[in-house]
N, C-alpha and C. Protein backbone atom coordinates (compact mmCIF):
# COMPACT_ATOMS: atom_id res chain seq x y z
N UNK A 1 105.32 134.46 35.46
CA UNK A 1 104.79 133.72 36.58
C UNK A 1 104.08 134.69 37.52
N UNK A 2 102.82 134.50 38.04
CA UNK A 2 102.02 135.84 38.78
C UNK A 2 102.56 135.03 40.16
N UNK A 3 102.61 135.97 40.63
CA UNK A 3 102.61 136.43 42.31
C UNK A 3 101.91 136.15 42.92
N UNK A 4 101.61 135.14 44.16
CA UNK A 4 100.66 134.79 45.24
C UNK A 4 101.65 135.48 46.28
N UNK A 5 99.97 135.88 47.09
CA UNK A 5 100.48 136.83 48.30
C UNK A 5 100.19 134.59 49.24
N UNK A 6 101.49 134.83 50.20
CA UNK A 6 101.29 134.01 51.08
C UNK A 6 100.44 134.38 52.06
N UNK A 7 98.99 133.32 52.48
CA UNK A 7 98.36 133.65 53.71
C UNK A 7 99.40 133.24 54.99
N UNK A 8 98.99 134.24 56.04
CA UNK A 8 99.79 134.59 57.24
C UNK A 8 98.88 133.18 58.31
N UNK A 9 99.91 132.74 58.93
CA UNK A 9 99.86 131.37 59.85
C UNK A 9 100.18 131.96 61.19
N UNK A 10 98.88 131.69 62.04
CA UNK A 10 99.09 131.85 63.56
C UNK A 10 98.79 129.97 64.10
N UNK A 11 100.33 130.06 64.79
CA UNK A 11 100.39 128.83 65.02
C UNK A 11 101.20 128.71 66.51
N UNK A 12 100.30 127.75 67.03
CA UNK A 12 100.53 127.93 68.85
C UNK A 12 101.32 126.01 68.85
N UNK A 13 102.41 126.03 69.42
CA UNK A 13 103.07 124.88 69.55
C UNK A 13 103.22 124.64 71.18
N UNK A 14 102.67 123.78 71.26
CA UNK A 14 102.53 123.71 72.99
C UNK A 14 103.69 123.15 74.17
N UNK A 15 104.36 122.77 73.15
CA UNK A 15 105.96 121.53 73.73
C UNK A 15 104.99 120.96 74.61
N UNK A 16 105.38 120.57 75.40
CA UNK A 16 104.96 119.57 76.45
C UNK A 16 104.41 119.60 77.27
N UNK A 17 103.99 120.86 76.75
CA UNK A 17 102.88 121.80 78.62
C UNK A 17 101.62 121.47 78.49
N UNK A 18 100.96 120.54 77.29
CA UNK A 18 99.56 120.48 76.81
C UNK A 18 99.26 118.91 78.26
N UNK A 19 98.13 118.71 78.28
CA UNK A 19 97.58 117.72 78.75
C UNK A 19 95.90 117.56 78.25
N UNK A 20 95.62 116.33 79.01
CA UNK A 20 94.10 116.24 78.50
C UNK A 20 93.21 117.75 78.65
N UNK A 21 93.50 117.95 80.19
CA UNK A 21 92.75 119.05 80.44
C UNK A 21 93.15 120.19 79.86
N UNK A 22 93.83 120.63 78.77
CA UNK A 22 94.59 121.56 77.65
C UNK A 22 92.76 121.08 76.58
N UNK A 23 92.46 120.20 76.45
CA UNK A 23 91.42 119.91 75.52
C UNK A 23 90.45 120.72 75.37
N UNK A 24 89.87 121.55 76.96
CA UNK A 24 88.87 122.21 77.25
C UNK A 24 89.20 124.07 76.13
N UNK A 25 90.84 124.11 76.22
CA UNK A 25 90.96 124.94 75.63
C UNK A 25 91.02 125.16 74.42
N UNK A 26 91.18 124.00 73.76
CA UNK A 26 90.56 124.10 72.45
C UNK A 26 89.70 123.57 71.97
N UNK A 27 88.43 123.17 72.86
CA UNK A 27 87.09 123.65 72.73
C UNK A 27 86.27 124.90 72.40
N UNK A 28 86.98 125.32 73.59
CA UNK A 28 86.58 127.32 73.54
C UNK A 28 86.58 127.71 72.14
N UNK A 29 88.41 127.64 71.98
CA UNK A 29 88.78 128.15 70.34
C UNK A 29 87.62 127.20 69.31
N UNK A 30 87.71 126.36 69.11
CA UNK A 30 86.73 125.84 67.95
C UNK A 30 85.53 126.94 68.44
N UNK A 31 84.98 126.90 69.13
CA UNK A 31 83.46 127.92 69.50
C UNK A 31 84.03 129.00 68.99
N UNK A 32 84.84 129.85 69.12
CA UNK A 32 85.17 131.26 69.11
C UNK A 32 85.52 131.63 67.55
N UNK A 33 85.51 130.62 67.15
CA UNK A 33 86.50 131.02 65.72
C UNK A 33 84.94 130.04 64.46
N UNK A 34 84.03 129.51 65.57
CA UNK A 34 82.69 129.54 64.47
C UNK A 34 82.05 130.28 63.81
N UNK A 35 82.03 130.32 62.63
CA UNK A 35 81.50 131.48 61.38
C UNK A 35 82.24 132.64 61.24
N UNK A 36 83.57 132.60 61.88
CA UNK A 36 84.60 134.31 61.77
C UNK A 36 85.04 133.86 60.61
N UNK A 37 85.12 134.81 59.70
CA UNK A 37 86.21 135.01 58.23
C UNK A 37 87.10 135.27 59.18
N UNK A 38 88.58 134.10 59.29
CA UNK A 38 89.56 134.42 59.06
C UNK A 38 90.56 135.20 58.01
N UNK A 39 91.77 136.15 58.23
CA UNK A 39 92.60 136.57 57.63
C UNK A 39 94.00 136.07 57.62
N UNK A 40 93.83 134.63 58.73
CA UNK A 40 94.73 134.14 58.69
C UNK A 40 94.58 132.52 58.82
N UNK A 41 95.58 131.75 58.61
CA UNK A 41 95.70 130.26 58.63
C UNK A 41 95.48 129.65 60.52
N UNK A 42 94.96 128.96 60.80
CA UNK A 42 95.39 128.73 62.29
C UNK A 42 95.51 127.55 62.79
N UNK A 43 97.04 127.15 63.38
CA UNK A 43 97.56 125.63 63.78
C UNK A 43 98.02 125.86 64.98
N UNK A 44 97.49 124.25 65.42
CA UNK A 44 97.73 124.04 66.92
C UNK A 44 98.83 122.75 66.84
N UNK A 45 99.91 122.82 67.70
CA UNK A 45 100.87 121.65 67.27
C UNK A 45 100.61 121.08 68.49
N UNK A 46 100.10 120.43 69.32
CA UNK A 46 100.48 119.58 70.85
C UNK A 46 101.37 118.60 70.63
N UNK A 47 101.33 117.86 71.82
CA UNK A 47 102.24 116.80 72.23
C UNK A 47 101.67 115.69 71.09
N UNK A 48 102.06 115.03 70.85
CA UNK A 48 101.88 113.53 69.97
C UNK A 48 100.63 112.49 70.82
N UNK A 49 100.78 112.81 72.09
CA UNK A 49 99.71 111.88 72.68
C UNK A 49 98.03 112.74 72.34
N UNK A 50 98.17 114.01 71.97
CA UNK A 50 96.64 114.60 72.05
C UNK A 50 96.32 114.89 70.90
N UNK A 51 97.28 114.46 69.19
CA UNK A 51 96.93 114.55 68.22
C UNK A 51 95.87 114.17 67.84
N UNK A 52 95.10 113.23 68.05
CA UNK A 52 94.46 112.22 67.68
C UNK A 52 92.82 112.89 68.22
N UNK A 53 93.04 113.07 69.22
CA UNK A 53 91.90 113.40 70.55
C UNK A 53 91.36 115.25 69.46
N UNK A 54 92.84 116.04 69.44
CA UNK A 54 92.61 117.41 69.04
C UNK A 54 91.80 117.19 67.37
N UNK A 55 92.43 116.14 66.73
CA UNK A 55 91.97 115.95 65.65
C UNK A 55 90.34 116.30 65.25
N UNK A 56 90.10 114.68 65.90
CA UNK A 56 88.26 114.50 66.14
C UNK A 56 87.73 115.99 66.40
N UNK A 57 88.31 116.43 67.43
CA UNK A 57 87.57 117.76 68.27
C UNK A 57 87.66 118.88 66.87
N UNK A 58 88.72 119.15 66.45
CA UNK A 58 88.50 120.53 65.89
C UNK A 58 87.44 119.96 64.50
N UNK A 59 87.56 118.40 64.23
CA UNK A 59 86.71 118.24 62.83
C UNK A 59 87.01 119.55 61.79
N UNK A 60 85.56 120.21 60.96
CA UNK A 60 85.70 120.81 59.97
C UNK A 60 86.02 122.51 60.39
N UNK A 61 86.32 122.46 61.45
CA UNK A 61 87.01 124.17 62.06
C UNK A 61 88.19 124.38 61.38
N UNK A 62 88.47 125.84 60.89
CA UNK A 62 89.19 126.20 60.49
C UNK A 62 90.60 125.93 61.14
N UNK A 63 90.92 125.28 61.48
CA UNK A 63 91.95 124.92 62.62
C UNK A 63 92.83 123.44 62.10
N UNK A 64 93.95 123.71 61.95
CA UNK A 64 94.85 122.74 61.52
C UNK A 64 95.48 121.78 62.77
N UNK A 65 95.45 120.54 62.58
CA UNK A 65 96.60 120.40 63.97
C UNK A 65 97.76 119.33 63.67
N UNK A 66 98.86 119.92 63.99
CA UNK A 66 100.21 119.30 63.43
C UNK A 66 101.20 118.60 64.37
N UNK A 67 102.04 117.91 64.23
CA UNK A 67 102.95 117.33 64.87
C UNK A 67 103.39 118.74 65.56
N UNK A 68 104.50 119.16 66.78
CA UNK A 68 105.29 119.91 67.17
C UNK A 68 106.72 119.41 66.31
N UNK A 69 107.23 118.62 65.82
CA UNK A 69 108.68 118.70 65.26
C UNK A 69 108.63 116.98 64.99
N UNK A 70 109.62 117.04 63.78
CA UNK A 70 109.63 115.81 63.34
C UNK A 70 111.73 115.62 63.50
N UNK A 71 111.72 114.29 63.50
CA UNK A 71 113.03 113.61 63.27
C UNK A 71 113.05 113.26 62.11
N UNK A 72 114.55 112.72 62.11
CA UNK A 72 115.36 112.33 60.33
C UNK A 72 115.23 110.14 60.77
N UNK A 73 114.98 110.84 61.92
CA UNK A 73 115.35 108.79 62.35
C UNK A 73 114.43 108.33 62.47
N UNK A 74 113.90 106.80 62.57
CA UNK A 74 112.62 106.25 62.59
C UNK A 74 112.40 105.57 64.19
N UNK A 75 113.69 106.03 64.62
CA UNK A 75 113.45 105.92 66.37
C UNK A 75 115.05 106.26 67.30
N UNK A 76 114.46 106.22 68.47
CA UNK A 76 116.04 106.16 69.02
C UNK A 76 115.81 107.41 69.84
N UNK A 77 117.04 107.92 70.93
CA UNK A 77 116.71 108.55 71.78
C UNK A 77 116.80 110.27 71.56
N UNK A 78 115.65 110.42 70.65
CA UNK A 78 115.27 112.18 70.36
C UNK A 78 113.79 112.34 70.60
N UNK A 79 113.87 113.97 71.17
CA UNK A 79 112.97 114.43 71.72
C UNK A 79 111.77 114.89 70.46
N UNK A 80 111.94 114.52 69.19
CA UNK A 80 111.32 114.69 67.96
C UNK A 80 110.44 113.55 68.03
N UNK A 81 109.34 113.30 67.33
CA UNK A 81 108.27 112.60 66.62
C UNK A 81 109.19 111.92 64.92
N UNK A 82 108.87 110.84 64.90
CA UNK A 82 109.64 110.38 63.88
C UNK A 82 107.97 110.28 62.78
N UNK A 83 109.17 110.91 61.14
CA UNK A 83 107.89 110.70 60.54
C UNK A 83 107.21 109.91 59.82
N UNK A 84 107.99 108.55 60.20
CA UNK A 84 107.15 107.52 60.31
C UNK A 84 105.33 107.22 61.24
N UNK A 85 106.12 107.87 62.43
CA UNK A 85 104.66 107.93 63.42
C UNK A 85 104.04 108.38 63.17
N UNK A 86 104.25 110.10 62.22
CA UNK A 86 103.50 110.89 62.17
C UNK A 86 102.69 111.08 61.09
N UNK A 87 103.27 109.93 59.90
CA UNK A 87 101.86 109.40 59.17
C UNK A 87 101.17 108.93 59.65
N UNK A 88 100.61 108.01 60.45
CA UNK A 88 99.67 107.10 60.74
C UNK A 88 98.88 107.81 61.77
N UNK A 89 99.44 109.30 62.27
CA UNK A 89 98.53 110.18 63.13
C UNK A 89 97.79 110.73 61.75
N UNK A 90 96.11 111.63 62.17
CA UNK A 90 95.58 112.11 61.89
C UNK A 90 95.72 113.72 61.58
N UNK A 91 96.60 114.05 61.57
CA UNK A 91 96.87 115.82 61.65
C UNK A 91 96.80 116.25 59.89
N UNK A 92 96.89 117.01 59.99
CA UNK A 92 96.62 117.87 58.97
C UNK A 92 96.96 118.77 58.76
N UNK A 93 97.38 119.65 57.54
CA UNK A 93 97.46 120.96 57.51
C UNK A 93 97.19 121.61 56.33
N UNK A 94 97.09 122.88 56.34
CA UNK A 94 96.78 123.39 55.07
C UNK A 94 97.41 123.78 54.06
């Protein structure tokens, strides 16, 4: 069986500190990271309300964007994303 080297993941999880105006900042990043050869993977996890919004925005940028944490339950009182919800979001990863 041959050996894959795993690519290395820089991944920024925002907990709950993101807001709309968090959007402007990953604007910048999509600009900054246009036409660079990455050496590494790169994911942005926000809140569940800006999945959708971050989605559209990063389009075909090297840039993944993921739930922050999933639950085992399909609701009820946890601070997790159930992953029920988190099919029907748009995120992605690589």
């Amino acid at each position: 069986m041959a050996h894959r080297t795993r690519r290395p993941l820089v991944a920024g999880n925002w907990k709950m500190h993101g807001s709309a105006a968090s959007i402007a900042e990953v604007r910048l990043l999509v600009a900054m990271l246009d036409g660079v050869g990455l050496a590494c993977d790169v994911m942005i996890c926000p809140p569940a309300t800006l999945i959708g919004r971050l989605c559209e925005l990063v389009g075909d940028a090297p840039i993944a964007v993921g739930a922050q944490d999933c639950h085992a339950e399909p609701s009820g009182r946890i601070p997790a994303t159930s992953p029920r919800r988190c099919c029907g979001m748009p995120a992605r990863a690589r």
